[in-house]
PDB file of N, CA and C in Angstrom:
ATOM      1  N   UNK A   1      48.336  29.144 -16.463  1.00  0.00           N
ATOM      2  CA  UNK A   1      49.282  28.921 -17.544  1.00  0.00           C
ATOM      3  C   UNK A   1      49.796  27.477 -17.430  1.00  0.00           C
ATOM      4  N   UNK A   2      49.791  26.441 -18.723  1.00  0.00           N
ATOM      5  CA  UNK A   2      50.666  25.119 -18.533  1.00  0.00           C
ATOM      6  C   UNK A   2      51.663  25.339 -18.363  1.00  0.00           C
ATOM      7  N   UNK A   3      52.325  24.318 -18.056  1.00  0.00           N
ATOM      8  CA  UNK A   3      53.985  24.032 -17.542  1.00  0.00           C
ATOM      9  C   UNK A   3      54.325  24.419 -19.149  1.00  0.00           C
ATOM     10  N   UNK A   4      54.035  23.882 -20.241  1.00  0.00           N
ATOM     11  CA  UNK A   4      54.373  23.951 -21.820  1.00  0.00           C
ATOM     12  C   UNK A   4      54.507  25.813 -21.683  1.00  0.00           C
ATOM     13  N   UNK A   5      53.506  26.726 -21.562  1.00  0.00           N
ATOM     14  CA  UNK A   5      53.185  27.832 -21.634  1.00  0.00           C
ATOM     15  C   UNK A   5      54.214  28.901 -21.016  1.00  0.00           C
ATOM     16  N   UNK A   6      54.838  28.278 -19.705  1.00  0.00           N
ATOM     17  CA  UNK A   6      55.527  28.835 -18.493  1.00  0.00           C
ATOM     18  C   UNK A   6      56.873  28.773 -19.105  1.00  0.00           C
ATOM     19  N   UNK A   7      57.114  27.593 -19.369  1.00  0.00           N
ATOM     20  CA  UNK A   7      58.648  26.954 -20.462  1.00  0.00           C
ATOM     21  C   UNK A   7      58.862  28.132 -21.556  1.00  0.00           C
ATOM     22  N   UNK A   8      57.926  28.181 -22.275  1.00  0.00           N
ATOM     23  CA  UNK A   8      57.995  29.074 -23.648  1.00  0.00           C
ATOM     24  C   UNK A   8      58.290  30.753 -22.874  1.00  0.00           C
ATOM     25  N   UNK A   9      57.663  30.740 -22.205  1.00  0.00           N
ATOM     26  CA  UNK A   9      57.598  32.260 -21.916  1.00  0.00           C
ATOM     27  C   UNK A   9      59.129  32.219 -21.054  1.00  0.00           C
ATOM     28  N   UNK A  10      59.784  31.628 -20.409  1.00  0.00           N
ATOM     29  CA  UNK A  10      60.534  31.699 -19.809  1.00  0.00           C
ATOM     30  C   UNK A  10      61.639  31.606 -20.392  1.00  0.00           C
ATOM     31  N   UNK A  11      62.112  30.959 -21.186  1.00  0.00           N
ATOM     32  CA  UNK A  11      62.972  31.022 -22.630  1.00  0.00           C
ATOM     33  C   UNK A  11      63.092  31.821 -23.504  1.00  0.00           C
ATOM     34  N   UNK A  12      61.842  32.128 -23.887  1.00  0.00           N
ATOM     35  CA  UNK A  12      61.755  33.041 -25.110  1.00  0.00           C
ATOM     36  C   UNK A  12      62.570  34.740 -23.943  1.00  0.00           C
ATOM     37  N   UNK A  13      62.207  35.284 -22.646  1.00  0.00           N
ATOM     38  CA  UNK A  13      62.525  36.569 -21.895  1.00  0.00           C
ATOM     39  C   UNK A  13      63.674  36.295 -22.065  1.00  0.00           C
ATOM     40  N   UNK A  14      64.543  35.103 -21.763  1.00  0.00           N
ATOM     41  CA  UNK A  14      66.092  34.936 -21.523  1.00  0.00           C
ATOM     42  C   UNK A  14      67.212  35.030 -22.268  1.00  0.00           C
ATOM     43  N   UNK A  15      66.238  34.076 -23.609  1.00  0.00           N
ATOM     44  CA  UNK A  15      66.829  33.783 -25.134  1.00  0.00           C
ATOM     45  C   UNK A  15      67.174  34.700 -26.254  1.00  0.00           C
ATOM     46  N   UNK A  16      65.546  34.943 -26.613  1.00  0.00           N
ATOM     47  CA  UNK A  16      64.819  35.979 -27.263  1.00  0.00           C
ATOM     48  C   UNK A  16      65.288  34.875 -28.849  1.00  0.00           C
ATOM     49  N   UNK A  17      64.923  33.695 -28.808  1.00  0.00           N
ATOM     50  CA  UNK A  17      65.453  32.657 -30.108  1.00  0.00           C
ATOM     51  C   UNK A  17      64.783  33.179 -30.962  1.00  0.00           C
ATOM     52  N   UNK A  18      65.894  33.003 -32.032  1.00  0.00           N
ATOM     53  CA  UNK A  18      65.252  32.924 -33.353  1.00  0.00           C
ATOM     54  C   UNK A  18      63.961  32.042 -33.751  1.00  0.00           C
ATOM     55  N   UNK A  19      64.440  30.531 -32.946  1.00  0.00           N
ATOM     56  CA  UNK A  19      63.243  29.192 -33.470  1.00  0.00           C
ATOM     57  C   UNK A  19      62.879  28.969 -31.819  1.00  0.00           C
ATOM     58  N   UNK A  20      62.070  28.066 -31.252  1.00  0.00           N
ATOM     59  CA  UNK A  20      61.871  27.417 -30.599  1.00  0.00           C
ATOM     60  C   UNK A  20      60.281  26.824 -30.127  1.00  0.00           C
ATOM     61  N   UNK A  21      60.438  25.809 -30.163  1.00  0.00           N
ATOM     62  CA  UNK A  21      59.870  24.510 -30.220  1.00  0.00           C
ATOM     63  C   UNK A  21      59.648  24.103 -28.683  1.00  0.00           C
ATOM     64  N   UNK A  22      58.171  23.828 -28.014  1.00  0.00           N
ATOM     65  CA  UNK A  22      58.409  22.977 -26.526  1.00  0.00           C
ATOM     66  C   UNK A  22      57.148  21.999 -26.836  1.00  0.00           C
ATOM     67  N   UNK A  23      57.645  20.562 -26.515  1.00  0.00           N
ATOM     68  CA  UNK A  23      56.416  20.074 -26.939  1.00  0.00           C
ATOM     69  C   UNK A  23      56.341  18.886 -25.831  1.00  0.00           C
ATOM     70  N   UNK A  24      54.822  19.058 -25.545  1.00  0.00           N
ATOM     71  CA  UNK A  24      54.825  18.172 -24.331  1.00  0.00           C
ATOM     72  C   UNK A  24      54.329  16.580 -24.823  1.00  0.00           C
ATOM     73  N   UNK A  25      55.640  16.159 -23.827  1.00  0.00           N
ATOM     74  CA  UNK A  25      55.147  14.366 -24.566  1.00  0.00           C
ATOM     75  C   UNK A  25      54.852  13.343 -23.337  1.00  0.00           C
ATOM     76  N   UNK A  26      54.379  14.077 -22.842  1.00  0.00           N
ATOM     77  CA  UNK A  26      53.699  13.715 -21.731  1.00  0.00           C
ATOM     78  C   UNK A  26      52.922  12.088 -21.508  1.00  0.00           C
ATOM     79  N   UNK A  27      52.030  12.623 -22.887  1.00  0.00           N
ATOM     80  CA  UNK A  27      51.384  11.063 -22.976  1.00  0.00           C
ATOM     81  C   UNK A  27      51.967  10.023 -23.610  1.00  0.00           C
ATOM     82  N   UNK A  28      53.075  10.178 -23.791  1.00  0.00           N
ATOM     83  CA  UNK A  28      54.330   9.223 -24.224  1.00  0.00           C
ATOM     84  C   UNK A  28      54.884   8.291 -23.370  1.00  0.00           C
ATOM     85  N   UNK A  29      54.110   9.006 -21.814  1.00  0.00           N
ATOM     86  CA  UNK A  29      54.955   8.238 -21.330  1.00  0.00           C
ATOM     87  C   UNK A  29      54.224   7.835 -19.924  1.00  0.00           C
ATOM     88  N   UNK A  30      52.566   7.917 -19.929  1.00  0.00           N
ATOM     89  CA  UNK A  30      51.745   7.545 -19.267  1.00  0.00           C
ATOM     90  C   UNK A  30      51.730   5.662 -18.066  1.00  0.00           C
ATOM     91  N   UNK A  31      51.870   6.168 -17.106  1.00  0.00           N
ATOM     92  CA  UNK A  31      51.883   4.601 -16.493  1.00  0.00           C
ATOM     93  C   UNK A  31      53.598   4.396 -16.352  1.00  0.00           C
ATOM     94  N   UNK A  32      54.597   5.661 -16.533  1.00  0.00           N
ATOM     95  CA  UNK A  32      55.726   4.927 -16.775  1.00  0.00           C
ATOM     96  C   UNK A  32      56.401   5.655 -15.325  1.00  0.00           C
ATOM     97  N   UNK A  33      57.744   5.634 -14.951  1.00  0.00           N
ATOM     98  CA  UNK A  33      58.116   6.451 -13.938  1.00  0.00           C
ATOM     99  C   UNK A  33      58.014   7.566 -13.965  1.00  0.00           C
ATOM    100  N   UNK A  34      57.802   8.517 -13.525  1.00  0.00           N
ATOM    101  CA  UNK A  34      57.887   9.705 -13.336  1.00  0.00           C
ATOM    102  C   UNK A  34      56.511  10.719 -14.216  1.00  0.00           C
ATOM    103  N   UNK A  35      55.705  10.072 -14.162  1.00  0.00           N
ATOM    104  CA  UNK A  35      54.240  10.407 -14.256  1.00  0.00           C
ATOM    105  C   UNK A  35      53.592  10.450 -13.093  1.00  0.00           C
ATOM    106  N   UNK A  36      53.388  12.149 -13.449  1.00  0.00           N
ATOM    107  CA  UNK A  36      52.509  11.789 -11.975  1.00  0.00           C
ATOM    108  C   UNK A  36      51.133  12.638 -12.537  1.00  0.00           C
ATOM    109  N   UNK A  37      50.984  12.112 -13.111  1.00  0.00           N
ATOM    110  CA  UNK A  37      49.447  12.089 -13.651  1.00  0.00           C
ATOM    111  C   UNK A  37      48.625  13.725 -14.133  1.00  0.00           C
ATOM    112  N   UNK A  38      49.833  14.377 -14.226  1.00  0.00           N
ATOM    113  CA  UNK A  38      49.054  15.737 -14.401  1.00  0.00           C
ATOM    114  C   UNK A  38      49.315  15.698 -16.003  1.00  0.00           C
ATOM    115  N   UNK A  39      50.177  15.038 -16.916  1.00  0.00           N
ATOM    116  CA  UNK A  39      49.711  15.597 -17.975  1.00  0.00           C
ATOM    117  C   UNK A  39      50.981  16.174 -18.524  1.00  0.00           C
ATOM    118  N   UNK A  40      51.658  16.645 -17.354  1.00  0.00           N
ATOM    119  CA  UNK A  40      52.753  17.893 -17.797  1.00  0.00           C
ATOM    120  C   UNK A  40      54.003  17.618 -17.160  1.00  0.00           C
ATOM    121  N   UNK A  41      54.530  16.226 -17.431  1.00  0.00           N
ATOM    122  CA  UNK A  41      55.722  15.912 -16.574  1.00  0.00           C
ATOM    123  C   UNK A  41      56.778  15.226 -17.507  1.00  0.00           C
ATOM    124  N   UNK A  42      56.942  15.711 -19.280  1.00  0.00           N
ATOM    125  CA  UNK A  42      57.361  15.414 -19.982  1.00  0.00           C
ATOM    126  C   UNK A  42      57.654  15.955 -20.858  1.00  0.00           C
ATOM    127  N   UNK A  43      58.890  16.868 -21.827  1.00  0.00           N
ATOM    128  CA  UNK A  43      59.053  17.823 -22.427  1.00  0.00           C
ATOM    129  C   UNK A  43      60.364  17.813 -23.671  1.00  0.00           C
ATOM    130  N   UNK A  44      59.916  18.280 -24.399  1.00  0.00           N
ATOM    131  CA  UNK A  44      61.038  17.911 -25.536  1.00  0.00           C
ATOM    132  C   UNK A  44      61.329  19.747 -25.946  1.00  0.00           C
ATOM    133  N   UNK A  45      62.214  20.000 -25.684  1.00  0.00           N
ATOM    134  CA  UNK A  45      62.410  21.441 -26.152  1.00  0.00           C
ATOM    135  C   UNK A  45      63.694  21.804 -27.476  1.00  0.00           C
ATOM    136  N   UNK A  46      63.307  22.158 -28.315  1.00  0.00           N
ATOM    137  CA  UNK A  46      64.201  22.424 -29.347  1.00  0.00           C
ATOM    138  C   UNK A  46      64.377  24.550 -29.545  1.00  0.00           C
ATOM    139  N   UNK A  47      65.500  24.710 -29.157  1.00  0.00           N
ATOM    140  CA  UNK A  47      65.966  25.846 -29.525  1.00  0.00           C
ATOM    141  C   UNK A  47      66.624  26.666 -30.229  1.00  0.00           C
ATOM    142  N   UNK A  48      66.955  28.082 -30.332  1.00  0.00           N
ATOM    143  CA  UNK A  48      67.901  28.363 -31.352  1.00  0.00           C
ATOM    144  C   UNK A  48      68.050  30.017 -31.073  1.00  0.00           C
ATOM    145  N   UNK A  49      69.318  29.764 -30.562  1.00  0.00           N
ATOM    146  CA  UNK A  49      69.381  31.176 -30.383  1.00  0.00           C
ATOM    147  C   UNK A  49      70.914  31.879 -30.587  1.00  0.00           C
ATOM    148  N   UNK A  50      71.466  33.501 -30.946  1.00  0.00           N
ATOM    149  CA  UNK A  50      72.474  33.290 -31.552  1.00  0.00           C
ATOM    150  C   UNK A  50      73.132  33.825 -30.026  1.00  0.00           C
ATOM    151  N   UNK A  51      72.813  33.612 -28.712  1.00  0.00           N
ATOM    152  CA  UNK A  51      73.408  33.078 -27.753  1.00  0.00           C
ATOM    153  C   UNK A  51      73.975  32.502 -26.929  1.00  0.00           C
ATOM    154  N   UNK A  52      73.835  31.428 -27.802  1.00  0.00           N
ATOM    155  CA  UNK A  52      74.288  29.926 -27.732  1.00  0.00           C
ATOM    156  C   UNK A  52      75.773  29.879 -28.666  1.00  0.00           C
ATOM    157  N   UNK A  53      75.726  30.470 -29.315  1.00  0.00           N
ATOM    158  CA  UNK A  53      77.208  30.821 -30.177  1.00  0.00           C
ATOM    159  C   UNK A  53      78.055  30.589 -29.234  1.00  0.00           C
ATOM    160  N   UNK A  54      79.500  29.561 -28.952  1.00  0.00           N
ATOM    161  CA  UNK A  54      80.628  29.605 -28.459  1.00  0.00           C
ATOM    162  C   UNK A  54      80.519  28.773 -27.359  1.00  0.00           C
ATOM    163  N   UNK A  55      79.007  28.343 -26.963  1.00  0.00           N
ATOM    164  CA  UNK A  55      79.028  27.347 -25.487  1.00  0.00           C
ATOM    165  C   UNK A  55      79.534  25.963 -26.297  1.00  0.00           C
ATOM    166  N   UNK A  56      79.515  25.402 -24.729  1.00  0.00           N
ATOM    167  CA  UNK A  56      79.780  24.108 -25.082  1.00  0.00           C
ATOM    168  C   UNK A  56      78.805  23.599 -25.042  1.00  0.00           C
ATOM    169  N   UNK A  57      78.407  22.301 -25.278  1.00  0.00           N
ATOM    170  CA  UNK A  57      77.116  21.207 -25.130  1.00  0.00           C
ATOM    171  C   UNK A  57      76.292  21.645 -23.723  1.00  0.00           C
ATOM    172  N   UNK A  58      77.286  21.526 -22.442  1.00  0.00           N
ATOM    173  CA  UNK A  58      76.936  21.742 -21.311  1.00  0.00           C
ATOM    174  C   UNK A  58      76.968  23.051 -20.967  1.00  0.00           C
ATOM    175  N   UNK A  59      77.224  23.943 -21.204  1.00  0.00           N
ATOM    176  CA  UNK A  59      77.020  25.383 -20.979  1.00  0.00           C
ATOM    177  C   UNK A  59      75.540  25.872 -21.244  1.00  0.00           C
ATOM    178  N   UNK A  60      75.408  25.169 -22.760  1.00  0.00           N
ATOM    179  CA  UNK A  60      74.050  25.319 -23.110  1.00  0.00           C
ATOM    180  C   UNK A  60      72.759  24.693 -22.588  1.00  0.00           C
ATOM    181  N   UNK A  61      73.274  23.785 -21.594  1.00  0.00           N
ATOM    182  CA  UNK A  61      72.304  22.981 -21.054  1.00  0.00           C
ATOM    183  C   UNK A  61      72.278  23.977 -19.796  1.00  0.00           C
ATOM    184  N   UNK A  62      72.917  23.758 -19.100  1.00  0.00           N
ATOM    185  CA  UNK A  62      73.200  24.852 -18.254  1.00  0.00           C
ATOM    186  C   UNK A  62      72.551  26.326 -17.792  1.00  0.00           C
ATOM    187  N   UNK A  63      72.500  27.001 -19.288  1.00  0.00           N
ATOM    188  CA  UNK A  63      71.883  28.132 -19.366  1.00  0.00           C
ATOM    189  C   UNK A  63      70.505  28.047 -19.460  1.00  0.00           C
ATOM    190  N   UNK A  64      70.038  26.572 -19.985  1.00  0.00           N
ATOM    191  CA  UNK A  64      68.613  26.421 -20.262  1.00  0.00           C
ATOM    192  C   UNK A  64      67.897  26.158 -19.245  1.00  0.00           C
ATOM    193  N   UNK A  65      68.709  25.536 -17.958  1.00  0.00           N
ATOM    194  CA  UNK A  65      67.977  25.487 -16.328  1.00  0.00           C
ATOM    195  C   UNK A  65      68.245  26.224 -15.769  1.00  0.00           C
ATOM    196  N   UNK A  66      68.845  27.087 -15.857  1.00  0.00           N
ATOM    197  CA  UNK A  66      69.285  28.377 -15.292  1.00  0.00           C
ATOM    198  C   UNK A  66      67.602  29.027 -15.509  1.00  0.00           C
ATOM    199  N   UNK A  67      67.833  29.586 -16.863  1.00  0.00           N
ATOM    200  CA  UNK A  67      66.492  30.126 -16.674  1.00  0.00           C
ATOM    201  C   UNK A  67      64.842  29.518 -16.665  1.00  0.00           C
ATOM    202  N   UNK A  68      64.990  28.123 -16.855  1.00  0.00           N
ATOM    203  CA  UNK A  68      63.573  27.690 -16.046  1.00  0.00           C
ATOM    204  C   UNK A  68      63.612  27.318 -14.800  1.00  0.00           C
ATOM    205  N   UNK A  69      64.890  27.600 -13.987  1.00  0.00           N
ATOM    206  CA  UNK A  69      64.564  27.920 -12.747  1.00  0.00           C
ATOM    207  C   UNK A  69      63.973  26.699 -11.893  1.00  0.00           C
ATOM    208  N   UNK A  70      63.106  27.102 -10.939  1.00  0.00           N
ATOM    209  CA  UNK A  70      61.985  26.284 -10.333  1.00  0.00           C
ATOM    210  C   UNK A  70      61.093  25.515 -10.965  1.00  0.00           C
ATOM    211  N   UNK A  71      61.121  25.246 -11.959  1.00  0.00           N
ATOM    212  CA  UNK A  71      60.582  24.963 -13.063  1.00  0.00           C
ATOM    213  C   UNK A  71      61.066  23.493 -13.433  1.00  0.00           C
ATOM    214  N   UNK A  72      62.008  23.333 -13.237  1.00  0.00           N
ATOM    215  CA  UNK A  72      62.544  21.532 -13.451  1.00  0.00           C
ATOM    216  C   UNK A  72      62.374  20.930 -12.174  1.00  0.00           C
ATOM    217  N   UNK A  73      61.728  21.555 -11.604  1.00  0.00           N
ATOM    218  CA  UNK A  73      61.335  20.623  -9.597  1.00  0.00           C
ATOM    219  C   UNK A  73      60.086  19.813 -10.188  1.00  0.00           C
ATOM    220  N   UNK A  74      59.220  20.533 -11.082  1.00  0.00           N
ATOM    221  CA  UNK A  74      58.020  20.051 -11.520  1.00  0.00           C
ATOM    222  C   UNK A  74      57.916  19.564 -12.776  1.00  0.00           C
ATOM    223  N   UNK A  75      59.090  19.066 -13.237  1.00  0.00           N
ATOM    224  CA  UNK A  75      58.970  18.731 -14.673  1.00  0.00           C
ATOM    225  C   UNK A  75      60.098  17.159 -14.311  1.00  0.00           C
ATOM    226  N   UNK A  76      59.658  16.027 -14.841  1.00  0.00           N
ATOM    227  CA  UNK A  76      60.285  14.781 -14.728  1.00  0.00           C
ATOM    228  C   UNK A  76      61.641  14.558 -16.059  1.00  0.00           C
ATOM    229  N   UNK A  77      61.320  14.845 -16.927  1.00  0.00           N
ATOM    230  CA  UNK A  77      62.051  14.732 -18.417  1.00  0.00           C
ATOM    231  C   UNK A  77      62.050  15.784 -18.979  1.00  0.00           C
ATOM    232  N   UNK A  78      63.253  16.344 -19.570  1.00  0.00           N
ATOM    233  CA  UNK A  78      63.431  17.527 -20.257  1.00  0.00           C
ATOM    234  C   UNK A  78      64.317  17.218 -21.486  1.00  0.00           C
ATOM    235  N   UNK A  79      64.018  16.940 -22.617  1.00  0.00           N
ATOM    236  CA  UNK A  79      65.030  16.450 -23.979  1.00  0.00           C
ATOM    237  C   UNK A  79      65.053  17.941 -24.635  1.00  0.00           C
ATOM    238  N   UNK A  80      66.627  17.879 -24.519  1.00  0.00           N
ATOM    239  CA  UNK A  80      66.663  19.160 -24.970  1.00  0.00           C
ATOM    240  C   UNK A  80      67.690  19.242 -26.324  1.00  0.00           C
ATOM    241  N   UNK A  81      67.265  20.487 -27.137  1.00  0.00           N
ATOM    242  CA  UNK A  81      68.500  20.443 -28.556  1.00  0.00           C
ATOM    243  C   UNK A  81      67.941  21.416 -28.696  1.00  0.00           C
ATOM    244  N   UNK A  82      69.432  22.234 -28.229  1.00  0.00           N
ATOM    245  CA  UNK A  82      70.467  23.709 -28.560  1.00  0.00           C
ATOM    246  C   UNK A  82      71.002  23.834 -28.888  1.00  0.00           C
ATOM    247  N   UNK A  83      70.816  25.415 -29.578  1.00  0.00           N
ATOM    248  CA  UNK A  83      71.792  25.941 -31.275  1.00  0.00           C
ATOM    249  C   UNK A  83      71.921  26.879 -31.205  1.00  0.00           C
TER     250      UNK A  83
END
């Protein structure tokens, strides 16, 4: 399974969003810091879930590494926008 694949599935068990979006931009950012050459060390995630109702900015960030877990050890960039 990709890191993209692992993200989705791991969000979607926690969330259960209405929308969500993970898109790897990986090659955006080739040759730059925090490439380490696999491909999968760059991530733009857009969500939406009516769980998110009442957090704050950081709550919601919060909840979103919460459940990828071990999962941001292996990921360099994570741009995230939660709703």
């Amino acid at each position: 399974m990709s890191v993209a694949e692992e993200i989705e599935a791991r969000l979607r068990a926690a969330f259960a969003p209405e929308a969500l979006e993970v898109v790897n931009e990986s090659h955006r950012h080739a040759g730059h810091g925090g490439d380490d050459g696999s491909g999968e060390s760059h991530f733009a995630i857009r969500i939406r879930a009516a769980v998110f109702a009442g957090m704050s900015r950081i709550e919601r960030h919060r909840a979103v590494n919460r459940a990828l877990g071990d999962l941001t050890a292996r990921v360099h960039a994570l741009a995230l926008d939660i709703g």
